[in-house]
Protein backbone atom coordinates (compact mmCIF):
# COMPACT_ATOMS: atom_id res chain seq x y z
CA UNK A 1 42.73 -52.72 120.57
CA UNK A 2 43.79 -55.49 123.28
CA UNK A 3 44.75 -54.83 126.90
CA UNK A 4 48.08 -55.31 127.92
CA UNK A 5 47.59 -58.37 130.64
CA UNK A 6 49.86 -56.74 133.12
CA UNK A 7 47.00 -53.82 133.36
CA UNK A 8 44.45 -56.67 134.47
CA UNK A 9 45.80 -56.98 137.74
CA UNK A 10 43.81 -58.44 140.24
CA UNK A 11 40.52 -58.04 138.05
CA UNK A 12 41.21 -60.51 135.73
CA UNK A 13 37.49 -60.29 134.47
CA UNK A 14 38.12 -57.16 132.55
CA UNK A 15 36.88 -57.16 128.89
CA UNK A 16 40.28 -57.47 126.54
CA UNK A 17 38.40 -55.77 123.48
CA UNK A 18 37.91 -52.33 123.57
CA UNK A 19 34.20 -51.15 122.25
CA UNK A 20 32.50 -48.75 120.88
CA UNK A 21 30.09 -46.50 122.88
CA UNK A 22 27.28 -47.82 120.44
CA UNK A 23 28.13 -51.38 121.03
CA UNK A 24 28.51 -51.34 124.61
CA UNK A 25 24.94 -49.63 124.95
CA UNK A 26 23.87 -52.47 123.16
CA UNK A 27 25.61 -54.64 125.36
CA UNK A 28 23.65 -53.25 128.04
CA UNK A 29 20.19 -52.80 126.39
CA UNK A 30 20.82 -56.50 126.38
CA UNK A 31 21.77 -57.40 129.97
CA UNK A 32 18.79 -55.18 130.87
CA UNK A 33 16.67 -57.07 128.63
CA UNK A 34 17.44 -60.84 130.32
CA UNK A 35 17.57 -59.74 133.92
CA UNK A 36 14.15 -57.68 132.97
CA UNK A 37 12.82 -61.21 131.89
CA UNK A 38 14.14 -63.05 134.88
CA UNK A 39 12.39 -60.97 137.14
CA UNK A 40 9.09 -60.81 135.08
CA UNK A 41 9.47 -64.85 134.83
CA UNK A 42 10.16 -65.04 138.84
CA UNK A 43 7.44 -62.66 139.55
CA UNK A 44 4.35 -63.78 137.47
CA UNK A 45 4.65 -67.47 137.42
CA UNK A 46 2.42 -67.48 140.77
CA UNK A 47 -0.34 -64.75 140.07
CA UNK A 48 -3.59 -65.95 138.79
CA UNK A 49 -4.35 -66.20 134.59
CA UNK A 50 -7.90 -64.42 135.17
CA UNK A 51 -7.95 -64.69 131.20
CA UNK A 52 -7.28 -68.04 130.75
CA UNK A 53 -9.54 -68.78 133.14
CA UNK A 54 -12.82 -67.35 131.36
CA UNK A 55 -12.10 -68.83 127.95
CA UNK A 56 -13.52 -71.42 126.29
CA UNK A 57 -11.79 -75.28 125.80
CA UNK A 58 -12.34 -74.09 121.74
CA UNK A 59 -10.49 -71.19 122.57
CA UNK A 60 -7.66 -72.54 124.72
CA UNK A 61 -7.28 -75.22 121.67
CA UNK A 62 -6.76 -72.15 119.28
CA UNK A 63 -4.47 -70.12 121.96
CA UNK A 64 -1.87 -73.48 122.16
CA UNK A 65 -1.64 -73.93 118.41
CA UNK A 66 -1.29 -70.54 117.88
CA UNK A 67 1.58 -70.74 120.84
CA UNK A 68 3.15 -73.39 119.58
CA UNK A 69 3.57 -71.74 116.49
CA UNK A 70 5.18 -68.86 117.40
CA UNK A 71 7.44 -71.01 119.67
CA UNK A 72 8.67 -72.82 116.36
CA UNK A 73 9.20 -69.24 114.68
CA UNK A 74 11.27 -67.80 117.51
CA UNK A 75 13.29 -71.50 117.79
CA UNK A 76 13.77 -70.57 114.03
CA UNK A 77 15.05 -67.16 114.47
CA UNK A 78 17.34 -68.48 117.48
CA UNK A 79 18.96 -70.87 115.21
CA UNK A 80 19.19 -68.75 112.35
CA UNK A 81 21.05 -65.87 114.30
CA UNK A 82 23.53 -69.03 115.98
CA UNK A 83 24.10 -69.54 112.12
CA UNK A 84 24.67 -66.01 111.43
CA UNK A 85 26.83 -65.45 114.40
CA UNK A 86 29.21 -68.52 113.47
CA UNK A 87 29.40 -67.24 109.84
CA UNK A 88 30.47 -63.77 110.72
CA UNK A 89 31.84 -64.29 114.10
CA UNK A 90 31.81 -60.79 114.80
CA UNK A 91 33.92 -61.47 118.28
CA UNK A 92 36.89 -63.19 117.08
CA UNK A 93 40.09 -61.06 117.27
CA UNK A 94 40.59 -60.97 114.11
């Protein structure tokens, strides 16, 4: 399961776990995922909101409590997987 340190060499970043192919495609669906939202988030901070723009104050009101809200449930499904992660901690060597 763990690398012998001598095969490191001068790439000392090399993963020490071995994985399977099912979790590595995961790990890669999720690397994807982030550097998909970094660009998305870099890209369309500076275009124009051509919806927001032709709604009413009523219906901005509505649009931020209803953000809001689903800002709380995904803080509440981050801390609930940091909870499950800790409980299981599914990358410990043992």
């Amino acid at each position: 399961m763990f690398m012998d340190d001598s095969k490191l060499g001068e790439n000392s970043m090399k993963c020490k776990y071995s994985c399977p192919a099912h979790i590595m495609a995961f790990a890669y669906i999720s690397m994807i995922y982030v550097i998909s939202s970094i660009v998305y988030y870099l890209i369309t901070r500076c275009m124009s909101t051509p919806f927001m723009n032709s709604i009413t104050q009523e219906q901005k009101k509505i649009k931020k409590k209803s953000t809001k809200q689903r800002a709380n449930v995904f803080m509440f499904g981050i801390i609930c997987g940091i909870i499950v992660i800790h409980i299981i901690d599914p990358f410990s060597a043992s």
